[in-house]
PDB file of N, CA and C in Angstrom:
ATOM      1  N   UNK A   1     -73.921 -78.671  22.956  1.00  0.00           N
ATOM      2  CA  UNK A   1     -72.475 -78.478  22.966  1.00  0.00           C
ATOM      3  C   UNK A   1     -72.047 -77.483  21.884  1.00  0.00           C
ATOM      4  N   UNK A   2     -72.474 -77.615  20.713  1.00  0.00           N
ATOM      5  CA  UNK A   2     -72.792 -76.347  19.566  1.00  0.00           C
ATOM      6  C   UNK A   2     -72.271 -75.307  19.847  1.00  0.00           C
ATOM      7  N   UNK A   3     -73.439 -74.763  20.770  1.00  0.00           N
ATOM      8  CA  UNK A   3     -73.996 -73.892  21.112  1.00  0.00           C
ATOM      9  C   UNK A   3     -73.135 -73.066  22.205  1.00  0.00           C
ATOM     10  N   UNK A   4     -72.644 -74.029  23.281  1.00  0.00           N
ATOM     11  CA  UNK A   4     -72.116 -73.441  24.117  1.00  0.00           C
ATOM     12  C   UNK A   4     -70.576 -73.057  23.901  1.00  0.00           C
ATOM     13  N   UNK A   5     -69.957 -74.316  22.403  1.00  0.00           N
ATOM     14  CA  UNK A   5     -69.059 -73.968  21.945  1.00  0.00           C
ATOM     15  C   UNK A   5     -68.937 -72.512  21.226  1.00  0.00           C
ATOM     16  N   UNK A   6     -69.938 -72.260  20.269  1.00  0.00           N
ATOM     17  CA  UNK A   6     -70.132 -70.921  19.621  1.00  0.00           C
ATOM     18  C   UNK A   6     -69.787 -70.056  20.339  1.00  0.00           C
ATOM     19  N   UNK A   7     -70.308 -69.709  21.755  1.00  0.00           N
ATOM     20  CA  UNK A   7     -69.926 -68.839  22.679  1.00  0.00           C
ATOM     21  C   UNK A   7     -69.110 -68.571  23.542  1.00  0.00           C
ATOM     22  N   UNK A   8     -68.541 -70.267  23.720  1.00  0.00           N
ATOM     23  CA  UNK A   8     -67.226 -70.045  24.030  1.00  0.00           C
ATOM     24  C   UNK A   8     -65.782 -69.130  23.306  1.00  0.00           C
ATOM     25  N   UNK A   9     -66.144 -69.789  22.082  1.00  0.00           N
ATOM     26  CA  UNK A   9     -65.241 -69.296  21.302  1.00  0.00           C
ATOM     27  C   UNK A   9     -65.398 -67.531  20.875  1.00  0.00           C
ATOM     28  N   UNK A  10     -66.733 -66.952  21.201  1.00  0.00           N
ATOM     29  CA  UNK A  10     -67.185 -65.678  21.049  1.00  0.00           C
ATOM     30  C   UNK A  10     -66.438 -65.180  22.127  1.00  0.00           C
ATOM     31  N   UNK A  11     -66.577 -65.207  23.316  1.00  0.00           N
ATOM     32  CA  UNK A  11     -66.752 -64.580  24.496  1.00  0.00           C
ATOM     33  C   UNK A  11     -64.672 -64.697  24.215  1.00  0.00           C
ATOM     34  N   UNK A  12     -63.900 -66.150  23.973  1.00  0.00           N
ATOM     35  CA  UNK A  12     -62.573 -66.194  23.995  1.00  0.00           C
ATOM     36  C   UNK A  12     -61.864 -65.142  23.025  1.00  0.00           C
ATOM     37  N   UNK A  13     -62.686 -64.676  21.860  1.00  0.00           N
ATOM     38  CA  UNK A  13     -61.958 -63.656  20.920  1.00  0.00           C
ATOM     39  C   UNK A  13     -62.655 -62.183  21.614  1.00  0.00           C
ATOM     40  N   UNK A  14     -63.825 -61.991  22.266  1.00  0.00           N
ATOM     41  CA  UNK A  14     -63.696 -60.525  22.963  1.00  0.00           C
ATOM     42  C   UNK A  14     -62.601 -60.371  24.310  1.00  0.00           C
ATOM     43  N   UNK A  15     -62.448 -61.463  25.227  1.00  0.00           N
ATOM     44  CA  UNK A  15     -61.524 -61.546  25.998  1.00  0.00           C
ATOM     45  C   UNK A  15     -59.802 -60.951  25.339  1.00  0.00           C
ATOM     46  N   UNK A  16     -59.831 -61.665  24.157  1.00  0.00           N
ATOM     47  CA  UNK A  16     -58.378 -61.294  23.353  1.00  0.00           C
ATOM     48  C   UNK A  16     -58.347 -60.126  23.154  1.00  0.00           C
ATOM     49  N   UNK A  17     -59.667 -59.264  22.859  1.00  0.00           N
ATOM     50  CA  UNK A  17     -59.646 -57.784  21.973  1.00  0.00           C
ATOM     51  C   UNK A  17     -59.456 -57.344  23.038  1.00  0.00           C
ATOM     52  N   UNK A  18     -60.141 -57.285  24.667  1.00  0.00           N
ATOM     53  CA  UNK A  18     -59.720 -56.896  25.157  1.00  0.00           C
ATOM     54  C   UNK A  18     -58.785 -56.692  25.982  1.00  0.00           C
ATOM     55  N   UNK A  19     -57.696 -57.898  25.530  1.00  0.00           N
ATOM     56  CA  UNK A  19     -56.304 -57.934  26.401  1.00  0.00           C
ATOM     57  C   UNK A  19     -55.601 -57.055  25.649  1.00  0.00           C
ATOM     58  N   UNK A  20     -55.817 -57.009  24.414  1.00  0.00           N
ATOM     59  CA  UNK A  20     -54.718 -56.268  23.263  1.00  0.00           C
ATOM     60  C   UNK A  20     -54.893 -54.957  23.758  1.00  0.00           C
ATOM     61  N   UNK A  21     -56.055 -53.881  24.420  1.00  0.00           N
ATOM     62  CA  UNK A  21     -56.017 -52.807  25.046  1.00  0.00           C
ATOM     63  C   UNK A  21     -54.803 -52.513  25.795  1.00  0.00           C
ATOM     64  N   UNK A  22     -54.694 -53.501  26.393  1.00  0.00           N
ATOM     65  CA  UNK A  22     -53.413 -53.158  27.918  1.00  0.00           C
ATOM     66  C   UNK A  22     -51.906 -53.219  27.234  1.00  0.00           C
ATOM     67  N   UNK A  23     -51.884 -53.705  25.990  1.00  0.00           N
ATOM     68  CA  UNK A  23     -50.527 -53.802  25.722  1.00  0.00           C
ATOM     69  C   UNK A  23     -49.944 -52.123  25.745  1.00  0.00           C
ATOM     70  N   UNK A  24     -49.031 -52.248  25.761  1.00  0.00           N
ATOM     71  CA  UNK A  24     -48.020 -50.781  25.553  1.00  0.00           C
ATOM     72  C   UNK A  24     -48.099 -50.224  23.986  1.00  0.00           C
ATOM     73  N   UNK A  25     -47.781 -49.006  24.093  1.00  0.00           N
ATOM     74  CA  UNK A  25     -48.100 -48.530  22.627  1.00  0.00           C
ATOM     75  C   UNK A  25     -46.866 -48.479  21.580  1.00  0.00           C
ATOM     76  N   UNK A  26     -46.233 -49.307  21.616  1.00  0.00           N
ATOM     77  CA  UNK A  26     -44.877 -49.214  20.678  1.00  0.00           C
ATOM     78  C   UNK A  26     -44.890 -50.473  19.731  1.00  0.00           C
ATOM     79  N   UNK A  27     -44.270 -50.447  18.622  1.00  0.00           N
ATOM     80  CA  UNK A  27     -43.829 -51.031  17.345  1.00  0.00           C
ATOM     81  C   UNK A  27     -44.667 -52.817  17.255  1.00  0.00           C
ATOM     82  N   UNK A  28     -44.022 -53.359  18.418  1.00  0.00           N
ATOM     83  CA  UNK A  28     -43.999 -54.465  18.553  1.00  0.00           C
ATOM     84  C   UNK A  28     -45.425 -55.015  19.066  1.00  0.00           C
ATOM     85  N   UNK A  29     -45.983 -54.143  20.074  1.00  0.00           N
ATOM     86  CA  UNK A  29     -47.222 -54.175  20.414  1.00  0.00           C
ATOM     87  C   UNK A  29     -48.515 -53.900  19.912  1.00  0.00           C
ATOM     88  N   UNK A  30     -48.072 -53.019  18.930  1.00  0.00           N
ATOM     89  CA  UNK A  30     -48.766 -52.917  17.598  1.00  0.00           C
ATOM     90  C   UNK A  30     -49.045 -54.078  16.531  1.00  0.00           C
ATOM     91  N   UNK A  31     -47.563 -54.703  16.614  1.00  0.00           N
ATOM     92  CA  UNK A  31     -47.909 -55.756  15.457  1.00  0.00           C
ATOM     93  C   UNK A  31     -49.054 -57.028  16.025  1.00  0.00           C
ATOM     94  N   UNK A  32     -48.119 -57.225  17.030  1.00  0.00           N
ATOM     95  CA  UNK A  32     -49.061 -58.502  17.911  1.00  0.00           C
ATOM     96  C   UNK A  32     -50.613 -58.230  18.136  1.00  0.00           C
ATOM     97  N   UNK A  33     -50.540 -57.023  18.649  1.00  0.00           N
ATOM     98  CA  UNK A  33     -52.117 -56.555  18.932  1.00  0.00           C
ATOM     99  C   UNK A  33     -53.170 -57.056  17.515  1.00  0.00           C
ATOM    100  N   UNK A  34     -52.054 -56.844  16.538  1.00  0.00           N
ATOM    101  CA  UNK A  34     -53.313 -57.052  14.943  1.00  0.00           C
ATOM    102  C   UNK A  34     -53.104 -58.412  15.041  1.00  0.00           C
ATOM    103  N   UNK A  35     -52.188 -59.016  15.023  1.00  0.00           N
ATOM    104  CA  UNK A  35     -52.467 -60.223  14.536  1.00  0.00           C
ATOM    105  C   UNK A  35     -53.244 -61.149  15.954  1.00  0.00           C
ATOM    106  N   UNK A  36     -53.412 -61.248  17.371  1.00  0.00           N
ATOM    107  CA  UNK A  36     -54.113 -61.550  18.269  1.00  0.00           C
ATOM    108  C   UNK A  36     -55.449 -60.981  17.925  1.00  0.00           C
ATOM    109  N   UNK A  37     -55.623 -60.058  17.198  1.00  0.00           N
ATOM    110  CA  UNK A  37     -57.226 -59.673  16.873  1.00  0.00           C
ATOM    111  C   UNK A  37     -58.046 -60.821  15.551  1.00  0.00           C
ATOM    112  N   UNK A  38     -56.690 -60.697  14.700  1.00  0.00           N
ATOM    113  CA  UNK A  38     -57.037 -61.230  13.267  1.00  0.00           C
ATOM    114  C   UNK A  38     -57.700 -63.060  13.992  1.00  0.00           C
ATOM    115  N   UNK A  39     -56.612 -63.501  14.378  1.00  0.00           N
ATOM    116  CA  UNK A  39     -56.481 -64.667  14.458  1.00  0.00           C
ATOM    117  C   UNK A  39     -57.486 -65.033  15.965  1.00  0.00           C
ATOM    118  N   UNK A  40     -57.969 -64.719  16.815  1.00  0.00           N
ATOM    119  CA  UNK A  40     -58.582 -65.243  17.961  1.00  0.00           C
ATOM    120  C   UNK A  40     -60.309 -64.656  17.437  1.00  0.00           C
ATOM    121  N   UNK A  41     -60.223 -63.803  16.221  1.00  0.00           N
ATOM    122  CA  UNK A  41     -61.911 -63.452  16.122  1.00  0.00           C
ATOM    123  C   UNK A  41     -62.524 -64.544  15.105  1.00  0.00           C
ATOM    124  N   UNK A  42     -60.880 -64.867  14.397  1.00  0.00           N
ATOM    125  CA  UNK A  42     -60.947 -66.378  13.016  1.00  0.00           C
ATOM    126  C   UNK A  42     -61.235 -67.196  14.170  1.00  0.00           C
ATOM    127  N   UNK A  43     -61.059 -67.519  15.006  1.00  0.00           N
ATOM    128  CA  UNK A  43     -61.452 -68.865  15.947  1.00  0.00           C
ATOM    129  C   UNK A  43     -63.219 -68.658  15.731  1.00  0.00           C
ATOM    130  N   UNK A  44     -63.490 -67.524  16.385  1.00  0.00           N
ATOM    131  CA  UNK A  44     -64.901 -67.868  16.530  1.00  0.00           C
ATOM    132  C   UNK A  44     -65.283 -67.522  15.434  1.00  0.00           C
ATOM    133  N   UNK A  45     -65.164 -66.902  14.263  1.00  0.00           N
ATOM    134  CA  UNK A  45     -65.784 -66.704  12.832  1.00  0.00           C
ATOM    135  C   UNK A  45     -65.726 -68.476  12.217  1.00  0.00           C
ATOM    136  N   UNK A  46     -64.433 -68.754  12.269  1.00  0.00           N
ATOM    137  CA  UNK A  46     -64.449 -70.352  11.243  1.00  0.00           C
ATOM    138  C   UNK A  46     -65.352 -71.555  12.324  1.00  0.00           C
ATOM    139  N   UNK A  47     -65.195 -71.332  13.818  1.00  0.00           N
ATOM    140  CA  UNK A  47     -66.096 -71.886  14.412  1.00  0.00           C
ATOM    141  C   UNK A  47     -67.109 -72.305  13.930  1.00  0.00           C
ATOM    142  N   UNK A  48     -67.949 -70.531  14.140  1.00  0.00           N
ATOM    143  CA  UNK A  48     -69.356 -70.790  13.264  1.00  0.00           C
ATOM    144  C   UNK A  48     -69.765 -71.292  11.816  1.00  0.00           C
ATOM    145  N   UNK A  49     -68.595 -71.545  11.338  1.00  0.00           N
ATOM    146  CA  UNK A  49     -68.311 -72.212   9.765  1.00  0.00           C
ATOM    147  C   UNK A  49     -68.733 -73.215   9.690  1.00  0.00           C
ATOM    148  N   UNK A  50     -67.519 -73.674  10.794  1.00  0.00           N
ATOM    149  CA  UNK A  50     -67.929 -75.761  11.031  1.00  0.00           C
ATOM    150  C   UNK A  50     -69.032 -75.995  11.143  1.00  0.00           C
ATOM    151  N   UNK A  51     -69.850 -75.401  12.169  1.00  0.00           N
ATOM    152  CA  UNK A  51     -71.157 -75.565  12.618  1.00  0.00           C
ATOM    153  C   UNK A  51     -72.240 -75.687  11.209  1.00  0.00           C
ATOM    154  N   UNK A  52     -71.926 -75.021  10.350  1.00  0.00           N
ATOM    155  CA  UNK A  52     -72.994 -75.343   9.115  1.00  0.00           C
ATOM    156  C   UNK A  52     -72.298 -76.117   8.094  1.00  0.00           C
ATOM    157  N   UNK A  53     -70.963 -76.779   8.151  1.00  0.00           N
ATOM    158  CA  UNK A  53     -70.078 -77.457   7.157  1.00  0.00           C
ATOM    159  C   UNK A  53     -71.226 -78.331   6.053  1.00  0.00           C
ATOM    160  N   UNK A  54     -71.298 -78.602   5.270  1.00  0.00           N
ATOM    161  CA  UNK A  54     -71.964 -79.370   4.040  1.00  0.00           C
ATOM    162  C   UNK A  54     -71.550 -80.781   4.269  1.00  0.00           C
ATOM    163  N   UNK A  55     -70.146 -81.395   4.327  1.00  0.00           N
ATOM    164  CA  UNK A  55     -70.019 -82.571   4.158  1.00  0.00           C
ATOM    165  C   UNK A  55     -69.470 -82.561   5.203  1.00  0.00           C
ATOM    166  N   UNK A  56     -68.351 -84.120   5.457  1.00  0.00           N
ATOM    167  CA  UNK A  56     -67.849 -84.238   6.382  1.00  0.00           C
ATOM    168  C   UNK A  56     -66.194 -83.738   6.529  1.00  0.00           C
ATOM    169  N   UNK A  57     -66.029 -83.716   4.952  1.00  0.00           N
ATOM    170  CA  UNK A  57     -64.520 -83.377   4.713  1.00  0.00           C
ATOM    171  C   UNK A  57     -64.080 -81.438   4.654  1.00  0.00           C
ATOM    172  N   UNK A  58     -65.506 -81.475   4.179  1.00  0.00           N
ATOM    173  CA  UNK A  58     -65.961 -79.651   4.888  1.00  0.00           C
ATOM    174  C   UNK A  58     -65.273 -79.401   5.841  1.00  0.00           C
ATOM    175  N   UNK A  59     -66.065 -80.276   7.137  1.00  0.00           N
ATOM    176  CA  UNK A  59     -66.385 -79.930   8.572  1.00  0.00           C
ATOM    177  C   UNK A  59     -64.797 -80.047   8.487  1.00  0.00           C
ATOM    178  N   UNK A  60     -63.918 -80.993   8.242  1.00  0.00           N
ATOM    179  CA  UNK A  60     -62.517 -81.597   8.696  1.00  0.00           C
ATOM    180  C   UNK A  60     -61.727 -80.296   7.998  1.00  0.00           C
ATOM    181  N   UNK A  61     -62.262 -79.617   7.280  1.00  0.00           N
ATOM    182  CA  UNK A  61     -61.246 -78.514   6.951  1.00  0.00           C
ATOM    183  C   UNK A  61     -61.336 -77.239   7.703  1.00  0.00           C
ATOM    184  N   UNK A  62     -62.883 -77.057   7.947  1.00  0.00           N
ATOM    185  CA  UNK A  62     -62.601 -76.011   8.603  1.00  0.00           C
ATOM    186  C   UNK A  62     -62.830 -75.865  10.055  1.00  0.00           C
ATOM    187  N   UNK A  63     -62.559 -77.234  10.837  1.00  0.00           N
ATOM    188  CA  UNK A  63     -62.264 -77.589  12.173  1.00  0.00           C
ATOM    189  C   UNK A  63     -60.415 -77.401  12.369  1.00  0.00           C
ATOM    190  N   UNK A  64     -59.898 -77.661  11.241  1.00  0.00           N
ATOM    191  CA  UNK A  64     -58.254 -77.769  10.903  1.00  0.00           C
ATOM    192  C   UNK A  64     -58.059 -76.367  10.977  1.00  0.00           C
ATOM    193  N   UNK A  65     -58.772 -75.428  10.574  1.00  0.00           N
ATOM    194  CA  UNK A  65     -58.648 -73.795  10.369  1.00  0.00           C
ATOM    195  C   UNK A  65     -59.030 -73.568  11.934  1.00  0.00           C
ATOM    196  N   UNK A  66     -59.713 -73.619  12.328  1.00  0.00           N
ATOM    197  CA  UNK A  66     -60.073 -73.420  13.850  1.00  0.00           C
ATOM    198  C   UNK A  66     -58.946 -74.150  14.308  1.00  0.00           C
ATOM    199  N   UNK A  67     -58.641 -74.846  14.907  1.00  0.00           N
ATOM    200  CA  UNK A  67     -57.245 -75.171  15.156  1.00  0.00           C
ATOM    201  C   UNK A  67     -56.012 -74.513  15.029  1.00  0.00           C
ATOM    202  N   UNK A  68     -55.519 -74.063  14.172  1.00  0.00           N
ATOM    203  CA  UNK A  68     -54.208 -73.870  13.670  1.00  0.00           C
ATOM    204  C   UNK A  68     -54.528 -72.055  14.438  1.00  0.00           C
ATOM    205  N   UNK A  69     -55.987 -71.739  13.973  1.00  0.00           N
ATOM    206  CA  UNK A  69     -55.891 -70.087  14.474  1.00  0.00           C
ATOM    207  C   UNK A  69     -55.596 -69.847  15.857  1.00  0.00           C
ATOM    208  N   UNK A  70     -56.989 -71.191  16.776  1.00  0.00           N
ATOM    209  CA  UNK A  70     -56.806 -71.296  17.958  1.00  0.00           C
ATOM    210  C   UNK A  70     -54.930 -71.323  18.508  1.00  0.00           C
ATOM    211  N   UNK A  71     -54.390 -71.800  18.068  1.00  0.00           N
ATOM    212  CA  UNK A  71     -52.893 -72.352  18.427  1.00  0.00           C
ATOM    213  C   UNK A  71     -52.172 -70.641  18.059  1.00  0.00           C
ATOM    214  N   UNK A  72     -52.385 -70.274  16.975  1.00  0.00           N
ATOM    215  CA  UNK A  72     -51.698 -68.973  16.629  1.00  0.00           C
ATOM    216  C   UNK A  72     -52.013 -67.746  17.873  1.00  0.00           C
ATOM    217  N   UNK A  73     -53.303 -68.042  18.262  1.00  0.00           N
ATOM    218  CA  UNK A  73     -53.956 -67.258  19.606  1.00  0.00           C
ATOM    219  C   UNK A  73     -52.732 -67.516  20.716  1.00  0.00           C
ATOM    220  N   UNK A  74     -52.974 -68.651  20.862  1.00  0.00           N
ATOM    221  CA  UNK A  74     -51.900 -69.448  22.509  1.00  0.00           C
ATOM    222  C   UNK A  74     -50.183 -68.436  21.596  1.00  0.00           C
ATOM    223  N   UNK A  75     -50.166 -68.368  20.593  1.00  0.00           N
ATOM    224  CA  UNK A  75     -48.525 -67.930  20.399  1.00  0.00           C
ATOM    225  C   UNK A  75     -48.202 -66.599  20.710  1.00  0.00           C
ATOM    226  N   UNK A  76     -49.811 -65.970  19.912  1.00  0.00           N
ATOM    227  CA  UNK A  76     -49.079 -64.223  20.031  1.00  0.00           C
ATOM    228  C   UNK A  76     -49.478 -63.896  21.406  1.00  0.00           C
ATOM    229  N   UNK A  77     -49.900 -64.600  22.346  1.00  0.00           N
ATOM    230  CA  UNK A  77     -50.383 -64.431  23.875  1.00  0.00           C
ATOM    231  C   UNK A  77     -49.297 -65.182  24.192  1.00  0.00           C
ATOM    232  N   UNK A  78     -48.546 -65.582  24.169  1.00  0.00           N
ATOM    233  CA  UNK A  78     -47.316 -66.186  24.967  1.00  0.00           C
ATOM    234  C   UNK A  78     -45.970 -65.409  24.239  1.00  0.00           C
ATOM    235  N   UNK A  79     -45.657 -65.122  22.932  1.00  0.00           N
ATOM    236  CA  UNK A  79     -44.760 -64.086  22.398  1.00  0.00           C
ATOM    237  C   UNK A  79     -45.089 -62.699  23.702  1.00  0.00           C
ATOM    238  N   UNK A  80     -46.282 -62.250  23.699  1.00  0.00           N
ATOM    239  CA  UNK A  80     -46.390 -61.026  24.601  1.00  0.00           C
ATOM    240  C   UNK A  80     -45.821 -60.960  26.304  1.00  0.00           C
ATOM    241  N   UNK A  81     -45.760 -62.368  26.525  1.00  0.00           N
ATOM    242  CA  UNK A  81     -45.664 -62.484  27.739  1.00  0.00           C
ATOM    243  C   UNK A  81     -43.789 -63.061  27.669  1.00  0.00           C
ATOM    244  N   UNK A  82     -43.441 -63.503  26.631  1.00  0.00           N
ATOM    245  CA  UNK A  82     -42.142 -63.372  26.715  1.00  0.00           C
ATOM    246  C   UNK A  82     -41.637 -62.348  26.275  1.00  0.00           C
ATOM    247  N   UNK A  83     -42.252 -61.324  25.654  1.00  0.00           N
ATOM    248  CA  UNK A  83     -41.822 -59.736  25.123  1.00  0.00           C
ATOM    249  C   UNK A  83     -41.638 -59.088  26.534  1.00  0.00           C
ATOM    250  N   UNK A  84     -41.956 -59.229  27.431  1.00  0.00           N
ATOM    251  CA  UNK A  84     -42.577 -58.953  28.870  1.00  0.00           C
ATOM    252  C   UNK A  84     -43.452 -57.210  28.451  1.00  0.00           C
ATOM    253  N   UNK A  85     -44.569 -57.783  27.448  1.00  0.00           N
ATOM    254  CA  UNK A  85     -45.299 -56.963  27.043  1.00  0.00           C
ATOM    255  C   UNK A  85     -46.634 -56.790  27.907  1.00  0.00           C
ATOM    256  N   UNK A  86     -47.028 -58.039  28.352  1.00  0.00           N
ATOM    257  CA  UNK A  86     -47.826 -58.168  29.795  1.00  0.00           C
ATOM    258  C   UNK A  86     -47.613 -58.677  30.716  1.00  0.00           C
ATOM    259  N   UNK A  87     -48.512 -59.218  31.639  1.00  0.00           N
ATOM    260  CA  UNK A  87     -48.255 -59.689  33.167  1.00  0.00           C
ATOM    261  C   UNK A  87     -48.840 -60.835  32.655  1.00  0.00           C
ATOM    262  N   UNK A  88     -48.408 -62.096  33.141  1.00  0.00           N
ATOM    263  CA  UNK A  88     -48.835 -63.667  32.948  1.00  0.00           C
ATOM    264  C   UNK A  88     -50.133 -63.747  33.785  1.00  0.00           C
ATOM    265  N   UNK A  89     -50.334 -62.953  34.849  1.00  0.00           N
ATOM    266  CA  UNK A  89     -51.816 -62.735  35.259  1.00  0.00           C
ATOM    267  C   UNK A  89     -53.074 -62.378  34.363  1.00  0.00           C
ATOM    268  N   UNK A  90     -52.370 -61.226  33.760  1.00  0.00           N
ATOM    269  CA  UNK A  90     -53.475 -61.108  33.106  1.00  0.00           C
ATOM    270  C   UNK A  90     -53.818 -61.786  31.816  1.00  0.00           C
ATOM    271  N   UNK A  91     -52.889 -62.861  31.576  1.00  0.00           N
ATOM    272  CA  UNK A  91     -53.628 -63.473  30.251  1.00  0.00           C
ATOM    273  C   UNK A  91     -53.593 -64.914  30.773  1.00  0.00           C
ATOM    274  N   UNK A  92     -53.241 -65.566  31.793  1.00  0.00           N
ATOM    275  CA  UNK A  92     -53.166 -66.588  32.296  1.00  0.00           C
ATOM    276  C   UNK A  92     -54.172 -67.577  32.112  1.00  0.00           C
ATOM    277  N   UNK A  93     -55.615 -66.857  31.975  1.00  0.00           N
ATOM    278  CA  UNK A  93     -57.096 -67.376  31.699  1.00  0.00           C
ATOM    279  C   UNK A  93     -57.277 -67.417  29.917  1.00  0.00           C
ATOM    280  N   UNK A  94     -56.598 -67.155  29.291  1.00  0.00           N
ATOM    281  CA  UNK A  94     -56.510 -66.758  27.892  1.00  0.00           C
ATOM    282  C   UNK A  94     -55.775 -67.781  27.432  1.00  0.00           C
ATOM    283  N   UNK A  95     -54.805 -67.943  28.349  1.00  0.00           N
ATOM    284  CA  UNK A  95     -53.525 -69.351  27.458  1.00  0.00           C
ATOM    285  C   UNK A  95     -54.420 -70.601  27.814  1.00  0.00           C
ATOM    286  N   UNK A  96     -54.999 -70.830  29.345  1.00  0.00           N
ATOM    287  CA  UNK A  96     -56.083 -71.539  29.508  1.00  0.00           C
ATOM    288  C   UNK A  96     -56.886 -71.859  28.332  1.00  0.00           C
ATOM    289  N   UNK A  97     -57.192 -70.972  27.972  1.00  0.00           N
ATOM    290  CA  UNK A  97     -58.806 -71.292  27.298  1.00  0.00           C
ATOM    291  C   UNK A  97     -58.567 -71.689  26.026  1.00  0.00           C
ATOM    292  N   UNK A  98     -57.193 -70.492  25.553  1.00  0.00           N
ATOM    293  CA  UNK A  98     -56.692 -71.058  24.242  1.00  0.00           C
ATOM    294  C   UNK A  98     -56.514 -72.882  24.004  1.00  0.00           C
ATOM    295  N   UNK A  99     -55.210 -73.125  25.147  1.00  0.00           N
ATOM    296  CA  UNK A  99     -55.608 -74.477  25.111  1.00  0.00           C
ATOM    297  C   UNK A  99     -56.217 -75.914  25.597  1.00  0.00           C
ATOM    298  N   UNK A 100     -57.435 -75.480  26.020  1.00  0.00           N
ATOM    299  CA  UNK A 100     -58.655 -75.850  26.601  1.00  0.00           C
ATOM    300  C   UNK A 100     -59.522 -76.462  24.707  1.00  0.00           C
ATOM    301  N   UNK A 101     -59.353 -75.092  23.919  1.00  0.00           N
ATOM    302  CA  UNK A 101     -59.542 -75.045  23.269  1.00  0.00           C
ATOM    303  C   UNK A 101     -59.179 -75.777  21.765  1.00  0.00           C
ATOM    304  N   UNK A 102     -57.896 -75.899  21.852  1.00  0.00           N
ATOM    305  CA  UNK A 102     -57.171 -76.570  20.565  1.00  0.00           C
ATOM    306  C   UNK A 102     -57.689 -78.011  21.052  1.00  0.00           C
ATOM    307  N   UNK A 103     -57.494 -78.559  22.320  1.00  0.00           N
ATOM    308  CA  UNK A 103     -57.586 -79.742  22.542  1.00  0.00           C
ATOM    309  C   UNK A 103     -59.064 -80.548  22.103  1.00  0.00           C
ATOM    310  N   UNK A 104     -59.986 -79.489  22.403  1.00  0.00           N
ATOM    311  CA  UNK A 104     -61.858 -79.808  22.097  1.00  0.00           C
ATOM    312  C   UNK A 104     -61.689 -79.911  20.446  1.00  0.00           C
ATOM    313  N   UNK A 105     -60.882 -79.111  19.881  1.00  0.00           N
ATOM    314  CA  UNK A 105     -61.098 -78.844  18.658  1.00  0.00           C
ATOM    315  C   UNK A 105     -60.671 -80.121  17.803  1.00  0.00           C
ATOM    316  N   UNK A 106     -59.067 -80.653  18.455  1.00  0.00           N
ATOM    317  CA  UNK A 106     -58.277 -81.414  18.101  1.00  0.00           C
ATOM    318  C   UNK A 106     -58.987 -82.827  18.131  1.00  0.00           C
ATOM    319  N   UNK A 107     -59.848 -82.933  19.013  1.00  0.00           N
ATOM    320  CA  UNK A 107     -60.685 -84.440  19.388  1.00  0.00           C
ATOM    321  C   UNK A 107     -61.427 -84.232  18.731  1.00  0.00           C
ATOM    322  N   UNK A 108     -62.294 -83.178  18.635  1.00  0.00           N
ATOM    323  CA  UNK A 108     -63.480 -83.167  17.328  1.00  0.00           C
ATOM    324  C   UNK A 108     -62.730 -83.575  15.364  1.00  0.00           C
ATOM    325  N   UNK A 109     -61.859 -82.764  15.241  1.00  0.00           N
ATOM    326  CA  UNK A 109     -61.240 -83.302  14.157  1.00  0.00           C
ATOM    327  C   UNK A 109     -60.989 -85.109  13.968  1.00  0.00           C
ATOM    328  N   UNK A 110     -60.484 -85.389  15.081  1.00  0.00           N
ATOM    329  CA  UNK A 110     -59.928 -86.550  15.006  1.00  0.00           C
ATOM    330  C   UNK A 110     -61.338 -87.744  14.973  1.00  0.00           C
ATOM    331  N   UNK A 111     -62.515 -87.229  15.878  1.00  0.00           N
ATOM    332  CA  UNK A 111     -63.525 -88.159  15.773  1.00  0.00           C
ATOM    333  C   UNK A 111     -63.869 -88.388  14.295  1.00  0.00           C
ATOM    334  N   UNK A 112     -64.324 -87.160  13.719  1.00  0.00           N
ATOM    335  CA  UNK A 112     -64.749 -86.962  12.664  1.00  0.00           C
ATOM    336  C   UNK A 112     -64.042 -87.674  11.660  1.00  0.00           C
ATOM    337  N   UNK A 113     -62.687 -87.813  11.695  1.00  0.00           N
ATOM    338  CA  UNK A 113     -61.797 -88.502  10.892  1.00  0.00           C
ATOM    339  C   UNK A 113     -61.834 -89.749  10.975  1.00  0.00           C
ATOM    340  N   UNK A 114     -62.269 -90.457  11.898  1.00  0.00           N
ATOM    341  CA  UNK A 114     -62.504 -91.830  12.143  1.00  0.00           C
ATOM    342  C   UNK A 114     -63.575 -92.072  11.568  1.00  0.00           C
ATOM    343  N   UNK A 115     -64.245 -91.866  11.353  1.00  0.00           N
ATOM    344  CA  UNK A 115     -66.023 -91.963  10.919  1.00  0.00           C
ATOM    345  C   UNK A 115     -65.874 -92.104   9.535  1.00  0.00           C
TER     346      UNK A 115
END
């Protein structure tokens, strides 16, 4: 599960880089474009964090960082689509996955917290 998470979360921040291509080239699309890069490549960078965490309160912090980025992903991909900066088609699989994503993340935090 690791494993297939790692790549999930890989494959979900090249999907983002490459939605930020299609945006339009003005002010606003600019800003979003950086911060949908910053924040969906932190998903799979702090991902791979958790995965080697030291303790358990480690893991709970930087599962909380994966989270909050994952969620910032689902915003500047839904800001774009209320900017009517894209087509809801084309990121439709992206808001998916985004929160496909917070939710795996959100149960992993929470197990871990029980323990």
């Amino acid at each position: 599960m690791k494993e297939q998470l790692k790549n999930r979360t890989k494959v979900f921040a090249h999907n983002c880089v490459k939605t930020t291509k299609s945006l339009p080239n003005t002010y606003l699309s600019n800003h979003i474009r950086g911060q949908l890069i910053r924040c969906s490549t932190s998903v799979a960078a702090n991902y791979r964090a958790t995965c080697i965490a030291q303790s358990k309160p480690s893991f709970i912090a930087k599962i909380s960082i994966v989270i909050e980025e994952v969620d910032e992903s689902n915003f500047w991909l839904e800001f774009a689509l209320d900017e009517n900066l894209t087509e809801k088609s084309l990121i439709e699989n992206l808001l998916k996955e985004s929160s496909e994503l917070t939710a795996i993340f959100m149960a992993s935090r929470k197990t871990a917290s029980r323990k």
